[in-house]
Protein backbone atom coordinates (compact mmCIF):
# COMPACT_ATOMS: atom_id res chain seq x y z
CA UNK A 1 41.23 -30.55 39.13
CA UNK A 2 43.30 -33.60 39.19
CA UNK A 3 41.01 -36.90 39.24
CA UNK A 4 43.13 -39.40 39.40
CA UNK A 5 46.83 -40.78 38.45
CA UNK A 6 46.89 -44.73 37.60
CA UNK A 7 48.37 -47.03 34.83
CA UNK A 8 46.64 -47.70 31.87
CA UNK A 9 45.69 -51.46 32.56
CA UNK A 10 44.54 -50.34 36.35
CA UNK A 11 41.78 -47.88 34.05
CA UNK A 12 40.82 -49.91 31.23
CA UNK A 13 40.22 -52.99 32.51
CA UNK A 14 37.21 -52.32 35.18
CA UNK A 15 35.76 -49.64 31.89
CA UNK A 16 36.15 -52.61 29.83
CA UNK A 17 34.12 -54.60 32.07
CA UNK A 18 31.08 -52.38 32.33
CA UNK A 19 31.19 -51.05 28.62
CA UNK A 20 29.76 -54.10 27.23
CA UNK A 21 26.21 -53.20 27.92
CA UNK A 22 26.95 -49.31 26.31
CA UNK A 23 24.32 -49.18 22.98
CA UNK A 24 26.32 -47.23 19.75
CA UNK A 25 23.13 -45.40 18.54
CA UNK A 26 20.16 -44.63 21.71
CA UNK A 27 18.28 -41.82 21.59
CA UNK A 28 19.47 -40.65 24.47
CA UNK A 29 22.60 -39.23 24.30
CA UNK A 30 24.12 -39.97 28.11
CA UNK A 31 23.28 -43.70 27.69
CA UNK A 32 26.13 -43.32 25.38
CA UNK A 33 27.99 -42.61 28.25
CA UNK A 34 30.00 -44.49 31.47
CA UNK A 35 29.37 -43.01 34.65
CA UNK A 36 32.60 -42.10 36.79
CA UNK A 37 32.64 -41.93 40.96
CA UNK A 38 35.58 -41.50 43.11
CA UNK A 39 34.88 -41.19 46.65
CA UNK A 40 37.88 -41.40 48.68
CA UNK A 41 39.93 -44.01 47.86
CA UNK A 42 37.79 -45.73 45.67
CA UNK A 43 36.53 -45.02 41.86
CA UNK A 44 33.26 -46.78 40.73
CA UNK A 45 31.92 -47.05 37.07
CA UNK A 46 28.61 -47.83 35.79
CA UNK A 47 27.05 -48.24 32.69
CA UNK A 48 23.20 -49.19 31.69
CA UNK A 49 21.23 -49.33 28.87
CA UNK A 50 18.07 -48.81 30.91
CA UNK A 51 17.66 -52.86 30.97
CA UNK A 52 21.06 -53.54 32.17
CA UNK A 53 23.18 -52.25 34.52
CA UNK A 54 26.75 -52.74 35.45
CA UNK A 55 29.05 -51.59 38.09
CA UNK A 56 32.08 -52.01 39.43
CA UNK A 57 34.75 -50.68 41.75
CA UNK A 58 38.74 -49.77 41.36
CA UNK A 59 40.99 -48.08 43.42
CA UNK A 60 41.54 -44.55 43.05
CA UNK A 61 43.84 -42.12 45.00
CA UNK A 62 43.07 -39.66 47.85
CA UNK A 63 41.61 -36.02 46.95
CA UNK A 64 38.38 -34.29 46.00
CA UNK A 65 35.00 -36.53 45.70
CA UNK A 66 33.77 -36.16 41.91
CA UNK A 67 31.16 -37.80 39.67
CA UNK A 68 30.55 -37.03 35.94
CA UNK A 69 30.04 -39.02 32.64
CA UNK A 70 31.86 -39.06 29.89
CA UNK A 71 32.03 -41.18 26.44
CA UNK A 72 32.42 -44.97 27.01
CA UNK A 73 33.70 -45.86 23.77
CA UNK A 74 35.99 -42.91 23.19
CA UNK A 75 37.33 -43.04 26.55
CA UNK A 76 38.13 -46.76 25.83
CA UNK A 77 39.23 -46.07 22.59
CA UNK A 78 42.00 -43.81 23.78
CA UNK A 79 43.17 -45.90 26.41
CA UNK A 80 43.35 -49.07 24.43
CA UNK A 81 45.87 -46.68 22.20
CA UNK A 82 47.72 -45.76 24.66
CA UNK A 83 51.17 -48.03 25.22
CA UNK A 84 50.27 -50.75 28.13
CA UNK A 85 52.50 -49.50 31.30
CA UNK A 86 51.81 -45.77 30.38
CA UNK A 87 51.08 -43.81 33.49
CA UNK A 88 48.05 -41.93 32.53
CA UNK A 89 46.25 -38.75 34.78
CA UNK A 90 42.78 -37.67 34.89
CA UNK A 91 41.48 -34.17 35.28
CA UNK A 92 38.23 -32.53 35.35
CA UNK A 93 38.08 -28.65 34.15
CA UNK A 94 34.92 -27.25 33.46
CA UNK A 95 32.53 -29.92 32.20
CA UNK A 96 35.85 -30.73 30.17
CA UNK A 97 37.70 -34.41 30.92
CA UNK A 98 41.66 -34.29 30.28
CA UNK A 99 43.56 -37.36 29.66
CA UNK A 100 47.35 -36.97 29.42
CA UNK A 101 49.62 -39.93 29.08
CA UNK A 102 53.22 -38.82 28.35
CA UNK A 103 53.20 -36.40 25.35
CA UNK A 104 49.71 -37.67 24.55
CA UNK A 105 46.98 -35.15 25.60
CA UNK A 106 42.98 -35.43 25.14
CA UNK A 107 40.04 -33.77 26.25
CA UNK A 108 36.54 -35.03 25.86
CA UNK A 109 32.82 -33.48 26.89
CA UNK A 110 31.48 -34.75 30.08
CA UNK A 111 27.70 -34.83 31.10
CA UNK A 112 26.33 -34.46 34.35
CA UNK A 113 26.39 -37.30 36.70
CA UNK A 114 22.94 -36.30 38.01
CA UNK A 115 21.41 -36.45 34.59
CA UNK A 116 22.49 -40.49 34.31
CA UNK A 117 19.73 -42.70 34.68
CA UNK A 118 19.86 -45.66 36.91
CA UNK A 119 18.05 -49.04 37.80
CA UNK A 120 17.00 -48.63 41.27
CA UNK A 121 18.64 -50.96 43.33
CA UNK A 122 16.52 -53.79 44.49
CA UNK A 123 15.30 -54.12 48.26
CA UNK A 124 13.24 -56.97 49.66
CA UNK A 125 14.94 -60.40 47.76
CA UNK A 126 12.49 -63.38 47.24
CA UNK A 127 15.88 -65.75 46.40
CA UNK A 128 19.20 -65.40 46.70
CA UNK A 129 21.88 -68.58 46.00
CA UNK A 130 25.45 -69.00 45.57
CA UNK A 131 27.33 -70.78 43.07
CA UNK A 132 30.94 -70.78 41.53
CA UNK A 133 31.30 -68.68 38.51
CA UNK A 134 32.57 -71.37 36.36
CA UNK A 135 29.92 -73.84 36.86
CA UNK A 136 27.47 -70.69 35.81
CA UNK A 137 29.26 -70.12 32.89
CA UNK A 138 29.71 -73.84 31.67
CA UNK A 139 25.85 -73.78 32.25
CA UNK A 140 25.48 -71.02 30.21
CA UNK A 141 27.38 -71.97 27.27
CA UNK A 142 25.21 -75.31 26.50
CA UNK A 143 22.41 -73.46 26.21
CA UNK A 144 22.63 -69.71 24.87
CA UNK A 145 23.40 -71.07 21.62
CA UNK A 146 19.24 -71.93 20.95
CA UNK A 147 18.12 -68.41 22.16
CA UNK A 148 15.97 -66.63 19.53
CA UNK A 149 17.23 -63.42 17.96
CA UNK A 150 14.91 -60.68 17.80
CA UNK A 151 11.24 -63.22 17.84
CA UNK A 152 7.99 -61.61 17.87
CA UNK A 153 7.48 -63.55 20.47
CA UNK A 154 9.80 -61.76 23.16
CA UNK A 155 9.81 -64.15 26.02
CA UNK A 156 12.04 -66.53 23.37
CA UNK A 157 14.89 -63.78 23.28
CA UNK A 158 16.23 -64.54 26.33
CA UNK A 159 16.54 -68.28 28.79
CA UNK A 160 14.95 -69.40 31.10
CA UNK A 161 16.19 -69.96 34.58
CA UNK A 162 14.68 -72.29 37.12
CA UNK A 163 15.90 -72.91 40.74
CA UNK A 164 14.00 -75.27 42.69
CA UNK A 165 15.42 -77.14 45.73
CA UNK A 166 18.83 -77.86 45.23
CA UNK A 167 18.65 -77.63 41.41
CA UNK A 168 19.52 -74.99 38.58
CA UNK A 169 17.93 -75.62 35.61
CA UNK A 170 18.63 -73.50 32.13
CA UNK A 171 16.37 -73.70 28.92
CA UNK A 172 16.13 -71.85 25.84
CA UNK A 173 14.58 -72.48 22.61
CA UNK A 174 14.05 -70.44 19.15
CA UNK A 175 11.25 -72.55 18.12
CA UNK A 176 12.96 -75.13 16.05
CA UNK A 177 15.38 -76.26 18.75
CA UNK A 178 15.48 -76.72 22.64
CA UNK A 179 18.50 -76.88 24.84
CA UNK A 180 18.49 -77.94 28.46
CA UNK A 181 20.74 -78.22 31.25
CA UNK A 182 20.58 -79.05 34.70
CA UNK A 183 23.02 -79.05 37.87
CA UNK A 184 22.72 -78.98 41.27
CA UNK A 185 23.89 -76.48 43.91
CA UNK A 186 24.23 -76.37 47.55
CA UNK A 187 20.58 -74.62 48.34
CA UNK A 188 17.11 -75.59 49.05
CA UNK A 189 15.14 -73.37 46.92
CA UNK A 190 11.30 -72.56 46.48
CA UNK A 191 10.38 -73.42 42.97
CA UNK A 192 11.22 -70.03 41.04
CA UNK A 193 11.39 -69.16 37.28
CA UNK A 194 12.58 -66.03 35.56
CA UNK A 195 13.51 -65.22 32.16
CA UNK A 196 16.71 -63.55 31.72
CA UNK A 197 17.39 -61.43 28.77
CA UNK A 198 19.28 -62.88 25.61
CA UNK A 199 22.13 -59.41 25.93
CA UNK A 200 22.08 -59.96 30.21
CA UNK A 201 23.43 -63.99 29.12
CA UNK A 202 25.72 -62.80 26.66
CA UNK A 203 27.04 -60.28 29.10
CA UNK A 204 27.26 -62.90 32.41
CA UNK A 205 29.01 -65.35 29.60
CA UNK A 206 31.71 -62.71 28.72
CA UNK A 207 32.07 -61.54 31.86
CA UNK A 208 32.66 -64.97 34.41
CA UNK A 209 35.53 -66.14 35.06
CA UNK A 210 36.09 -69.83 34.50
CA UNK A 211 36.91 -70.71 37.90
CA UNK A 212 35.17 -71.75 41.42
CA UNK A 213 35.27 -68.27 42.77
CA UNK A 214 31.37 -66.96 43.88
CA UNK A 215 28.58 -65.53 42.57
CA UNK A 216 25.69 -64.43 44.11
CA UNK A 217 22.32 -64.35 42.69
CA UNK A 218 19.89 -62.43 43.84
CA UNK A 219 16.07 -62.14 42.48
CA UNK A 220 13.77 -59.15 43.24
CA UNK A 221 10.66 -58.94 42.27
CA UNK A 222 11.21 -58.00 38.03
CA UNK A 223 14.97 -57.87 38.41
CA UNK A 224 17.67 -60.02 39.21
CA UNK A 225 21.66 -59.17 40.49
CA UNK A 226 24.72 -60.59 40.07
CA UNK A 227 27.57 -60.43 42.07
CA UNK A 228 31.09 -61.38 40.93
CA UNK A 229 34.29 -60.20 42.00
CA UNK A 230 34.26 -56.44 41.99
CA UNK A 231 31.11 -56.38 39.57
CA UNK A 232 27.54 -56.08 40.18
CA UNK A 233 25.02 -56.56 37.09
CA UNK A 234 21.35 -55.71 37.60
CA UNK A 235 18.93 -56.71 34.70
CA UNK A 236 14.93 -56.31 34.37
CA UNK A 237 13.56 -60.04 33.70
CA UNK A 238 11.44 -60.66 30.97
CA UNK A 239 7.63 -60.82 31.67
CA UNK A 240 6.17 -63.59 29.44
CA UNK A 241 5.10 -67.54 29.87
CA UNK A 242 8.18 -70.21 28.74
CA UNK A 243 7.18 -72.84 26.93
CA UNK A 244 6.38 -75.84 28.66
CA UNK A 245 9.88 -77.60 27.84
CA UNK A 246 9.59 -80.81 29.76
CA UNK A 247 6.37 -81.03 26.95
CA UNK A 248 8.98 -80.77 24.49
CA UNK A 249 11.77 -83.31 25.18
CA UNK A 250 11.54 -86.88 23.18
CA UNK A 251 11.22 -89.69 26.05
CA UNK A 252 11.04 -92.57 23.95
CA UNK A 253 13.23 -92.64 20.14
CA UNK A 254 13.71 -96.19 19.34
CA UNK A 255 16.87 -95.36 17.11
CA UNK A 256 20.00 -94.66 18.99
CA UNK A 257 23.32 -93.78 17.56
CA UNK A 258 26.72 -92.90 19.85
CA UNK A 259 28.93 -90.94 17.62
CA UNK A 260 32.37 -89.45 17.83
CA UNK A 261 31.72 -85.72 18.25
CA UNK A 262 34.95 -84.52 16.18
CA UNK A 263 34.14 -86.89 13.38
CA UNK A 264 30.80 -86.12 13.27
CA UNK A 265 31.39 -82.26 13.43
CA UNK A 266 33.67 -82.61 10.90
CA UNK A 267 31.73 -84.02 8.58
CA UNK A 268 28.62 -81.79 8.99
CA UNK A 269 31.38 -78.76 8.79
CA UNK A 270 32.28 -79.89 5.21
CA UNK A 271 28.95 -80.58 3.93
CA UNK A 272 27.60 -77.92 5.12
CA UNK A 273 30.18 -75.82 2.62
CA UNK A 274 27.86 -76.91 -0.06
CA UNK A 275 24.59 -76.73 1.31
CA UNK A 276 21.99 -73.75 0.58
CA UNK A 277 22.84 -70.50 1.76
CA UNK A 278 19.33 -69.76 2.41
CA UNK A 279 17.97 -73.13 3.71
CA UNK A 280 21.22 -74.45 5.00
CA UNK A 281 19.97 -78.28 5.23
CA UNK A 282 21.65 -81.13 4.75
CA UNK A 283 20.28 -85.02 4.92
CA UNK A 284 20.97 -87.53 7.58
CA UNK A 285 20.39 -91.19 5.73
CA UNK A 286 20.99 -93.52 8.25
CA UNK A 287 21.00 -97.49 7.55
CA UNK A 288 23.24 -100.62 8.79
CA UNK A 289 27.23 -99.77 9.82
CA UNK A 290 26.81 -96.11 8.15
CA UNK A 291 25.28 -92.72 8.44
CA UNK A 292 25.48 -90.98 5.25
CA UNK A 293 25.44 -86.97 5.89
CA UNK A 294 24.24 -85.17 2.24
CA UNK A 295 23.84 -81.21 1.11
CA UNK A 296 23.03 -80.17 -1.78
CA UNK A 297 22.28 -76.72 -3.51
CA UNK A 298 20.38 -74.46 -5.69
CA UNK A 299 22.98 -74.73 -8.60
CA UNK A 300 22.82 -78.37 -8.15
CA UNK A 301 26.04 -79.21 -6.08
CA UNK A 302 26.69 -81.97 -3.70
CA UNK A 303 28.34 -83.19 -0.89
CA UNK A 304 28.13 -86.64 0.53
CA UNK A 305 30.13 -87.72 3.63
CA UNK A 306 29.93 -91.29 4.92
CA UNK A 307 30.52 -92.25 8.62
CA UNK A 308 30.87 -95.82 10.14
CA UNK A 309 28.78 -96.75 12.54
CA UNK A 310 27.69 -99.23 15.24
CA UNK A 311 24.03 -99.75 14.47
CA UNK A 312 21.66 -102.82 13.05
CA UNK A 313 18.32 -101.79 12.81
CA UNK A 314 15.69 -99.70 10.61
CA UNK A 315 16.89 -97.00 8.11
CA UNK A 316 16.17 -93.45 8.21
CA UNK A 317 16.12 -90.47 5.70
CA UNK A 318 15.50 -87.05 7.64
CA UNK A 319 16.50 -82.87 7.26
CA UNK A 320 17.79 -80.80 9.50
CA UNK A 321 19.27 -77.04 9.95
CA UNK A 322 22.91 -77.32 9.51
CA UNK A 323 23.76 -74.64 11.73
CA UNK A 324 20.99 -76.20 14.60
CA UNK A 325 23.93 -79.33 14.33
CA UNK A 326 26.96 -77.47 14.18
CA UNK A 327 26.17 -75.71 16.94
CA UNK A 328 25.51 -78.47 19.63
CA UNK A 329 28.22 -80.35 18.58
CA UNK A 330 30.81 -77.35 18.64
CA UNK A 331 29.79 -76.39 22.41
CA UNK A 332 29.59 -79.49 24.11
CA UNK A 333 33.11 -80.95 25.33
CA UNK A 334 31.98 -84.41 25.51
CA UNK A 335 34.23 -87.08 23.20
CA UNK A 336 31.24 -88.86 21.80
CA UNK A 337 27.43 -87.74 21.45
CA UNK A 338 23.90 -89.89 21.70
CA UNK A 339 21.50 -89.22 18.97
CA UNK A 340 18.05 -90.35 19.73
CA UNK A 341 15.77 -90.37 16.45
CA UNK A 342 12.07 -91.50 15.94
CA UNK A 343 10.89 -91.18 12.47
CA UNK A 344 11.88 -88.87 9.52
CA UNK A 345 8.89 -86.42 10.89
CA UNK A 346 10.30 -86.57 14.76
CA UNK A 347 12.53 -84.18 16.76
CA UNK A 348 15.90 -85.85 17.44
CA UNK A 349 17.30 -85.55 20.89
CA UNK A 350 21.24 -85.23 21.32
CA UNK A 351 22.31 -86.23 24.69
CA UNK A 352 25.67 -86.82 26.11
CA UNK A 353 26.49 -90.72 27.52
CA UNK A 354 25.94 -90.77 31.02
CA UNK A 355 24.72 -87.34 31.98
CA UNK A 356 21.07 -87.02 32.12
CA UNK A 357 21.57 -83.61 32.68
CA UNK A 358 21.88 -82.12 29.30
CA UNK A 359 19.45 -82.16 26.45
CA UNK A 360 19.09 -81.14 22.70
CA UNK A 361 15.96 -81.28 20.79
CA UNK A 362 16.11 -80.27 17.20
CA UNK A 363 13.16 -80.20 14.83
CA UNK A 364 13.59 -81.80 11.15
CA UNK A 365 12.98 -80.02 8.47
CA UNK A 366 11.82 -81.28 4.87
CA UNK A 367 14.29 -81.03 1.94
């Protein structure tokens, strides 16, 4: 029974976009799977992991109505093989999924659609908003960076989102830093918080486009949906207490430093080549006109890099995580940073000059 006949692009694009969320190994087999509708005129495909769902539509051609499941990554597989303008055609013959693109022909083992388990689509809303994809995503990328991977304590794997009036804030944390971000969007919103899981952020930041087309946001009790262009992600929220974060942010270092962000990421970049592998510190000495940037490691290596600077005041010796550096400096855009310190036992803050709305805290660490 003939399925469907499309292109190859017109196929693997909307299987590429729900894919993502497929596990490789789960213990139950059909999670392994996508999940293939065509009704009419129109072909839907949905994956979940039983956190995460994703769906989205593409257009099909006339014919029977049909629904089955069949291997995500093999079905991408073969179509990312396949030469790009290939016309390729679907059929369905006993439980058995043909693909046939010019002399290429292969058939793979379908499941029953009524066997695929599915996140029950949300009904009564307690917030919905609107904002433009891009501004999501930019919002998203200063702050995923400082979620936790794989904490005992759960509620850290994932960031924190909080609408209230016409503000979105975003916060995540691993314990040893804290990034924040704030923006405003055209809503008056009851004070609501939700923690969103670290693989539902990874997914939204692959998936938006970097432009001001919508996306609705919608939050339902223990799940929230998103709704972008022809997609639709549902994710359960993660049930734990944030940190109080507003606890957490330095209001008053003495010692302030603007920096050139390429310089300074530079420099940290080639120190941290010698640096432990297992510690991965290096040493910010900071005095008049310079701020000295050291690593050293176990086989007793060093690097020293030496930046000018515009600053008169008292010195400073103080460790931090490398990587905790690198990685505020690589995703923000801005051509020169702030760096707020305190004392050699303090949190720094990084800011950007100008925009309250974005904060780093990073904890030192002793070397």
């Amino acid at each position: 029974m003939l399925l469907l006949t499309t292109t190859r692009d017109a196929l693997l694009a909307p299987l590429q976009s729900v894919s993502g969320v497929v596990e490789k190994r789960h213990t139950l087999p059909i999670l392994s799977n996508v999940l293939i509708e065509k009704r009419g005129q129109e072909l839907t495909l949905l994956a979940t992991d039983i956190e995460i769902q994703i769906k989205t539509t593409a257009l099909g051609d006339g014919g029977e109505d049909l629904a089955f499941t069949v291997g995500a990554r093999k079905l991408q597989d073969i179509l990312r093989a396949l030469p790009d303008t290939a016309p390729v055609s679907l059929s369905l013959d006993d439980k058995r999924l043909t693909i046939k693109a010019g002399k290429s022909r292969f058939q793979l083992q379908t499941l029953p659609a009524a066997d695929y388990p599915r996140l029950a689509p949300p009904t009564a809303e307690s917030l919905r908003f609107s904002i433009p994809q891009g501004a999501f995503k930019r919002q998203l990328s200063l702050v995923q960076f400082a979620m936790a991977q794989q904490d005992i304590r759960y509620y850290l794997n994932g960031l924190l989102l909080v609408a209230t009036g016409g503000e979105l804030r975003m916060v995540a944390t691993d314990g040893h830093r804290l990034a924040y971000v704030s923006s405003q969007i055209e809503a008056d919103l009851p004070k609501t918080e939700v923690i969103l899981p670290r693989k539902t952020v990874l997914e939204l930041a692959r998936q938006l486009a970097d432009n001001d087309d919508p996306m609705e946001v919608s939050i339902v009790g223990s799940q929230v949906v998103f709704r972008f262009g022809a997609i639709e992600l549902i994710s359960k929220l993660i049930d734990g207490k944030f940190p109080d974060y507003e606890r957490v942010i330095p209001q008053h270092h003495p010692k302030l430093l603007t920096l050139d962000r390429p310089s300074l990421l530079a420099a940290l970049q080639r120190a941290a080549i010698l640096s432990n592998e297992k510690f991965r510190g290096v040493r910010l000495v900071l005095a008049d006109g310079s701020l000295k940037v050291i690593s050293s490691n176990a086989e007793q290596e060093e690097a020293q890099e030496e930046l000018e600077i515009d600053y008169a005041g008292e010195g400073l010796d103080i460790g931090f995580n490398v990587t905790y550096l690198l990685d505020v400096l690589t995703n923000v855009a801005a051509d020169t940073v702030e760096w707020r310190f305190n004392d050699g036992n303090s949190s720094a803050l990084v800011t950007l000059p100008g925009n309250n709305q974005f904060r780093y805290v990073v904890m030192p660490m002793r070397i």
